[in-house]
Protein backbone atom coordinates (compact mmCIF):
# COMPACT_ATOMS: atom_id res chain seq x y z
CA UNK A 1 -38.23 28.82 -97.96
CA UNK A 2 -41.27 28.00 -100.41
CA UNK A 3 -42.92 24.90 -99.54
CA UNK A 4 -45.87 23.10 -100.53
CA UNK A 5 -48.36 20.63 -98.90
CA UNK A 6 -50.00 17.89 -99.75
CA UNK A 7 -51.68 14.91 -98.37
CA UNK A 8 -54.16 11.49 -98.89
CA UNK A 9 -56.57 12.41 -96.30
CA UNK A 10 -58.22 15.42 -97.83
CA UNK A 11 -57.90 19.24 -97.45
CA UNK A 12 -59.52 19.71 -94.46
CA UNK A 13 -57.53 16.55 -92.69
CA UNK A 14 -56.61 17.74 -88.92
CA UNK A 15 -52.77 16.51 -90.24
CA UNK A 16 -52.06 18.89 -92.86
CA UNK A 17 -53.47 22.28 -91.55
CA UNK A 18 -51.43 21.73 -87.83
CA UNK A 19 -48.65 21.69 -90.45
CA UNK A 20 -49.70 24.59 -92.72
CA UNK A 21 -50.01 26.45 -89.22
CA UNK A 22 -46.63 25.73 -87.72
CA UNK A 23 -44.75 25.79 -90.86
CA UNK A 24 -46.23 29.21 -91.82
CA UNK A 25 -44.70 30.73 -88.60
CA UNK A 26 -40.96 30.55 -90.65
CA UNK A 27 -41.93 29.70 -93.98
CA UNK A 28 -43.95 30.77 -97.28
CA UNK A 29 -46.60 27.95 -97.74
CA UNK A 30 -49.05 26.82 -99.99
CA UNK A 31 -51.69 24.02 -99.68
CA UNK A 32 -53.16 21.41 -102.51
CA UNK A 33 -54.72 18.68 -101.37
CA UNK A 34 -57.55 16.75 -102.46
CA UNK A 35 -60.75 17.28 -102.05
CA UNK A 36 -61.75 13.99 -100.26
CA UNK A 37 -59.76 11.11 -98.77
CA UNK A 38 -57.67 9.07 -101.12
CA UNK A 39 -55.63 6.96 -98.65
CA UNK A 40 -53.84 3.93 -100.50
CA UNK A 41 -53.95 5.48 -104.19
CA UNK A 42 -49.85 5.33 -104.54
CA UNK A 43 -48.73 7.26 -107.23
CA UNK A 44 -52.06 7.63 -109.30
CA UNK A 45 -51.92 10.62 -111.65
CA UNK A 46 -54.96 12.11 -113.74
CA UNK A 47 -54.82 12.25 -117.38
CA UNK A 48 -57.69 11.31 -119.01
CA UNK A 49 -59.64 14.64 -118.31
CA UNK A 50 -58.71 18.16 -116.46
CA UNK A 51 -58.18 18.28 -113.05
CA UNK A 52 -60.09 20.93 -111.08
CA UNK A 53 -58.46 23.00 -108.70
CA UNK A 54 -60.82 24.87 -106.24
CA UNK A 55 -58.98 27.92 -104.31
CA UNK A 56 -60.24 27.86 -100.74
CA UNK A 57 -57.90 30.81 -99.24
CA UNK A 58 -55.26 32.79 -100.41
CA UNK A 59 -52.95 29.70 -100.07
CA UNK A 60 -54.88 26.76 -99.83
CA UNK A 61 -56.47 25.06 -102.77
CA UNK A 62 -58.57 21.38 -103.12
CA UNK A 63 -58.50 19.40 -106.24
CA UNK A 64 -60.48 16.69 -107.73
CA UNK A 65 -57.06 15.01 -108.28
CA UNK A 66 -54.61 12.38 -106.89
CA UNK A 67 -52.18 13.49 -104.50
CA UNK A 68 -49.24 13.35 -106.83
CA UNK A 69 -51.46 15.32 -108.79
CA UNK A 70 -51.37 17.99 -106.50
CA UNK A 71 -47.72 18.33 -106.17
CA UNK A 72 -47.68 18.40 -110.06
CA UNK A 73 -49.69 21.01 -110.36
CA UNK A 74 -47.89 22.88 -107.52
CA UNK A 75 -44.94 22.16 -109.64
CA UNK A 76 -45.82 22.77 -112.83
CA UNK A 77 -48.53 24.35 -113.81
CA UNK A 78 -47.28 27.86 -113.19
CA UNK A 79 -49.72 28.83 -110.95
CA UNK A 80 -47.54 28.87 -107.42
CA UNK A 81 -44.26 29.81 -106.66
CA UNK A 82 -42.10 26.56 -107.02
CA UNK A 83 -41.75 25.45 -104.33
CA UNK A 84 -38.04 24.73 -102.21
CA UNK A 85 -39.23 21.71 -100.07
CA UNK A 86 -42.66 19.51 -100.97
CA UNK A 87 -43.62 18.31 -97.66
CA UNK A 88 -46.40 15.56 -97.32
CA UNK A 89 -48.88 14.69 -94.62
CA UNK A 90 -49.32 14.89 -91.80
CA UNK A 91 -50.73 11.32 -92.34
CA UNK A 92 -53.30 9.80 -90.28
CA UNK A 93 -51.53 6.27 -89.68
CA UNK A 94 -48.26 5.39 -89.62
CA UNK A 95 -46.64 4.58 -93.51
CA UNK A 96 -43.73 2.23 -92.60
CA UNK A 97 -42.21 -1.04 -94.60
CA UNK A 98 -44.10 -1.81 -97.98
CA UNK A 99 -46.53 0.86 -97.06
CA UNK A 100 -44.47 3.32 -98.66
CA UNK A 101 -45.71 1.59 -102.49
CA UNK A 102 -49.51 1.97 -101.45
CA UNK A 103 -49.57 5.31 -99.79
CA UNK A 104 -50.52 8.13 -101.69
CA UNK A 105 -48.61 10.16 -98.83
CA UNK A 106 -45.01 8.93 -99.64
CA UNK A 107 -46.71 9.52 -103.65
CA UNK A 108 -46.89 13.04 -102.95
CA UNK A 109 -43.33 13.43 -101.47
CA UNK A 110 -42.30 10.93 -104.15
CA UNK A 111 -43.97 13.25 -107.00
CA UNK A 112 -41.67 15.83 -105.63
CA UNK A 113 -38.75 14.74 -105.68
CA UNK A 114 -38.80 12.94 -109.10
CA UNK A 115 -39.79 16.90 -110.40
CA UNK A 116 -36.66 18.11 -108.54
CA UNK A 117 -37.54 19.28 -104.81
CA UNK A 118 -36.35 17.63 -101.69
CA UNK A 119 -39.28 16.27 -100.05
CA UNK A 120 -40.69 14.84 -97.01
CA UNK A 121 -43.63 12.21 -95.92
CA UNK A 122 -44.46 12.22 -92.35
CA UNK A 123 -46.93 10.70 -90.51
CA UNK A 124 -48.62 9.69 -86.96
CA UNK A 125 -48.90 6.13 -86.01
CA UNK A 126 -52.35 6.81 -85.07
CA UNK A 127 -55.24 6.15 -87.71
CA UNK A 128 -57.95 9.25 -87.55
CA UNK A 129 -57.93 12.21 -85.39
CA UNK A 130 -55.21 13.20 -83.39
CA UNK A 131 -54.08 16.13 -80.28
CA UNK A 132 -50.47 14.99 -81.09
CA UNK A 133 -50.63 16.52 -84.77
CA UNK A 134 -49.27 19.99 -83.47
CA UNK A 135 -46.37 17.85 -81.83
CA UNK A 136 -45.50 16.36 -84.86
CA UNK A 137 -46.12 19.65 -86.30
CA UNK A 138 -43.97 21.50 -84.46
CA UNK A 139 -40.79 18.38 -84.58
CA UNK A 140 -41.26 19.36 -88.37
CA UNK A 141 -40.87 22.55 -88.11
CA UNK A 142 -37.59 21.96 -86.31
CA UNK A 143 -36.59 19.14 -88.27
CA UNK A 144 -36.64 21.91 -91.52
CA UNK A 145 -34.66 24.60 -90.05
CA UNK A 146 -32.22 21.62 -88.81
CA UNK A 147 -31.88 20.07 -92.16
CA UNK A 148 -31.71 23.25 -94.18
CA UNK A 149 -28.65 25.34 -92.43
CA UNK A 150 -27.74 27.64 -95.38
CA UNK A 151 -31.65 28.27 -96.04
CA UNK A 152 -31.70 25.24 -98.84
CA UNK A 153 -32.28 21.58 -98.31
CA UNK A 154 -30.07 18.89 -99.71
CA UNK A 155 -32.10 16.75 -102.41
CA UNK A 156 -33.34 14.37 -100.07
CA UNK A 157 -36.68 12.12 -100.13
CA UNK A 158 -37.42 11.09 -96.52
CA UNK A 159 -39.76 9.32 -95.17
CA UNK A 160 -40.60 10.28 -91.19
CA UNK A 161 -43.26 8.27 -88.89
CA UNK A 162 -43.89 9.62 -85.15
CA UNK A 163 -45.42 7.62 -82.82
CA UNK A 164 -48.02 8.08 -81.11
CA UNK A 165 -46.50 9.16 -77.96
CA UNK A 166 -46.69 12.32 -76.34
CA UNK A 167 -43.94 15.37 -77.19
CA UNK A 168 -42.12 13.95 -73.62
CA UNK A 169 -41.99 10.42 -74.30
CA UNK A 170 -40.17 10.69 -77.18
CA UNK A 171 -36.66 8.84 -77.29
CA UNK A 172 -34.77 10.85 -80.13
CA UNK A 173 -35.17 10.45 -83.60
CA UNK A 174 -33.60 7.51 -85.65
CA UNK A 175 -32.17 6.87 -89.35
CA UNK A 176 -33.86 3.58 -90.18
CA UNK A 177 -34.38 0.95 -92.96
CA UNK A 178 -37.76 -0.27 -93.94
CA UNK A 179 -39.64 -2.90 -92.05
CA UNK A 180 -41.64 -5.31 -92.96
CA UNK A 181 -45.44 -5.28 -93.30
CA UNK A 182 -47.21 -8.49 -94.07
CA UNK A 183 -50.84 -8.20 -95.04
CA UNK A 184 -53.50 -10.51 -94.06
CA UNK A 185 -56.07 -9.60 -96.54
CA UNK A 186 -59.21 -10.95 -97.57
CA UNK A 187 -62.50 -10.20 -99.16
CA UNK A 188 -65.92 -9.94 -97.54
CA UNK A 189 -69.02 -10.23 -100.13
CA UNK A 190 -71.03 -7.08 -99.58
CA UNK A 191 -73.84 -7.83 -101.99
CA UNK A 192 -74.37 -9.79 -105.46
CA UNK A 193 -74.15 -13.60 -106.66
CA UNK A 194 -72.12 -15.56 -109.07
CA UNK A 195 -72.79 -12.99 -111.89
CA UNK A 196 -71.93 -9.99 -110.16
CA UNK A 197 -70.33 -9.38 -106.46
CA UNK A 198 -69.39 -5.98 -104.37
CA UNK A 199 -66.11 -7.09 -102.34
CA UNK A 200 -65.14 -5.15 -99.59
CA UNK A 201 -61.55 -5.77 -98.54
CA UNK A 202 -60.54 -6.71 -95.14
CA UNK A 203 -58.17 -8.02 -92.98
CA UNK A 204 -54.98 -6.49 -90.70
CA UNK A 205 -51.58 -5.70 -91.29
CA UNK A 206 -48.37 -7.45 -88.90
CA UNK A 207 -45.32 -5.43 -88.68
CA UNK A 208 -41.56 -6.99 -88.18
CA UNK A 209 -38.25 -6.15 -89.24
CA UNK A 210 -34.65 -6.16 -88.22
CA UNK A 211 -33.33 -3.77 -85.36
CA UNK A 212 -32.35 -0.92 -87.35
CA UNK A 213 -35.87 -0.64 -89.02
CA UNK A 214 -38.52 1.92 -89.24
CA UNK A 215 -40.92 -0.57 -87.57
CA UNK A 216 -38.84 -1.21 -84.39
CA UNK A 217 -37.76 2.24 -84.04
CA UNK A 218 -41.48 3.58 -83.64
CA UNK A 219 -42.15 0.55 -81.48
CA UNK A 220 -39.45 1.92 -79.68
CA UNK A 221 -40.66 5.37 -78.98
CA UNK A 222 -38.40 7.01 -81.66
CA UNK A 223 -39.56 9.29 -84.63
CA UNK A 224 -38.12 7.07 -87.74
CA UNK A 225 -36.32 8.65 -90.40
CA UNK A 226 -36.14 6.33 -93.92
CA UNK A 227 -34.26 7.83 -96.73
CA UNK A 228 -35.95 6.63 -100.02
CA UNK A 229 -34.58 6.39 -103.82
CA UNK A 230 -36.47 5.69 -106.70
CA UNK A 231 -34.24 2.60 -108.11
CA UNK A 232 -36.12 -0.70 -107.44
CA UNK A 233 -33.67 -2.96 -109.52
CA UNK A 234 -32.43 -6.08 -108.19
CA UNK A 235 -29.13 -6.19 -108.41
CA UNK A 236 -28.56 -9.63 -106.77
CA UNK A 237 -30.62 -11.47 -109.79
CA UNK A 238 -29.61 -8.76 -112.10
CA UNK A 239 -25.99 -10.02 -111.53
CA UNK A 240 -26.87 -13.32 -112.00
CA UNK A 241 -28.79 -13.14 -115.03
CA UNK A 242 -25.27 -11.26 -116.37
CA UNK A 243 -23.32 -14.39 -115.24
CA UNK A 244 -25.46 -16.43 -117.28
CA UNK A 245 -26.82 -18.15 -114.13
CA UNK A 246 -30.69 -17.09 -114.89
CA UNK A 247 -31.95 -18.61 -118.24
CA UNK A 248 -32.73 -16.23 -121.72
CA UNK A 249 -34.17 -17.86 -124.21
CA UNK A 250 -33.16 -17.50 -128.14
């Protein structure tokens, strides 16, 4: 199977190259990731000016771009093989609930399988560093050859959090829904006056959701396993507004 990799936290992220490694062992792979850390860009795309891509190895290359950048160009600008499965991550803190519209991990998956691949976010629900990336790793590596019998993948967009527990503790994997992630944010003035202010955002993030969600499951010990769509309509109001019940002005 082709597959390519992306990620938010940068080419040389500890994440992605334990997966480059333990994928490789089965699996043709190529690398594009940017060439910093972009964490919480979504779905950003360049297209005001070129994007740069830098090759680093024979099948690893950095670019000045977005994330979903990077799978486009894996995709599409006829420079790799295309690819079978676009995997993303492994990210450095956990993407779970509303964190999937923010994180330019589940963007990179996302950018995937809008082009056509099945494709996969995963992440550790630890922020920086991490000895359990060649855990999660190798549970991907698995997780491929279990979800891809015949040698192809159905057309699938998942989104997969581990937690940070060691390969033993683990207590199985779960299908889940998405939690809920309520941010407490505020601003901090850095520098400047009325005219003119640097903001710094800060704050935390509180996590909740119902029993079968992504949120409990990796409070739980298990690796979560969201299947995501694209269609954000709401059908509740839309059905409403059909029955007349929601106002339209003439």
């Amino acid at each position: 199977m082709i597959i390519l990799l992306t990620n938010d936290d940068g080419v040389t992220a500890g994440g992605i190259n334990a997966l480059f490694r333990a994928l490789s062992e089965r699996h043709d792979v190529y690398l594009i990731a940017p060439n910093r850390e972009l964490s919480a860009c979504s779905s950003a795309i360049t297209i005001r000016h070129p994007v740069t891509l830098e090759r680093i190895s024979d099948r690893i290359y950095a670019s000045d771009g977005f994330p979903a950048d990077c799978v486009n160009v894996g995709m599409n600008a006829g420079i790799l093989p295309r690819p079978d499965l676009v995997v993303s991550g492994i990210n450095h803190g956990p993407n779970m609930g509303s964190d999937v519209y923010f994180s330019g991990t589940v963007a990179g998956a996302r950018m995937g399988y809008i082009f056509g691949a099945p494709a996969i976010a995963v992440s550790l629900d630890r922020y920086g560093d991490s000895d359990r990336f060649d855990d999660v790793a190798r549970f991907m590596l698995e997780f491929v050859a279990a979800a891809s019998p015949g040698g192809a993948m159905e057309h699938v967009f998942l989104n997969i959090n581990y937690p940070d527990l060691p390969r033993g503790e683990i207590a199985g994997c779960a299908y889940t829904t998405l939690g809920h992630r309520n941010y407490i944010d505020s601003y901090r003035r850095v520098s400047g006056d009325d005219r003119e202010q640097r903001l710094q955002l800060v704050g935390n993030i509180e996590s909740s959701g119902p029993d079968d969600c992504d949120v409990v499951a990796v409070q739980n010990g298990f690796i979560s396993i969201t299947p995501l769509g694209l269609d954000c309509v709401d059908y509740a109001y839309l059905s409403r507004a059909r029955e007349g019940a929601v106002p339209c002005p003439k």
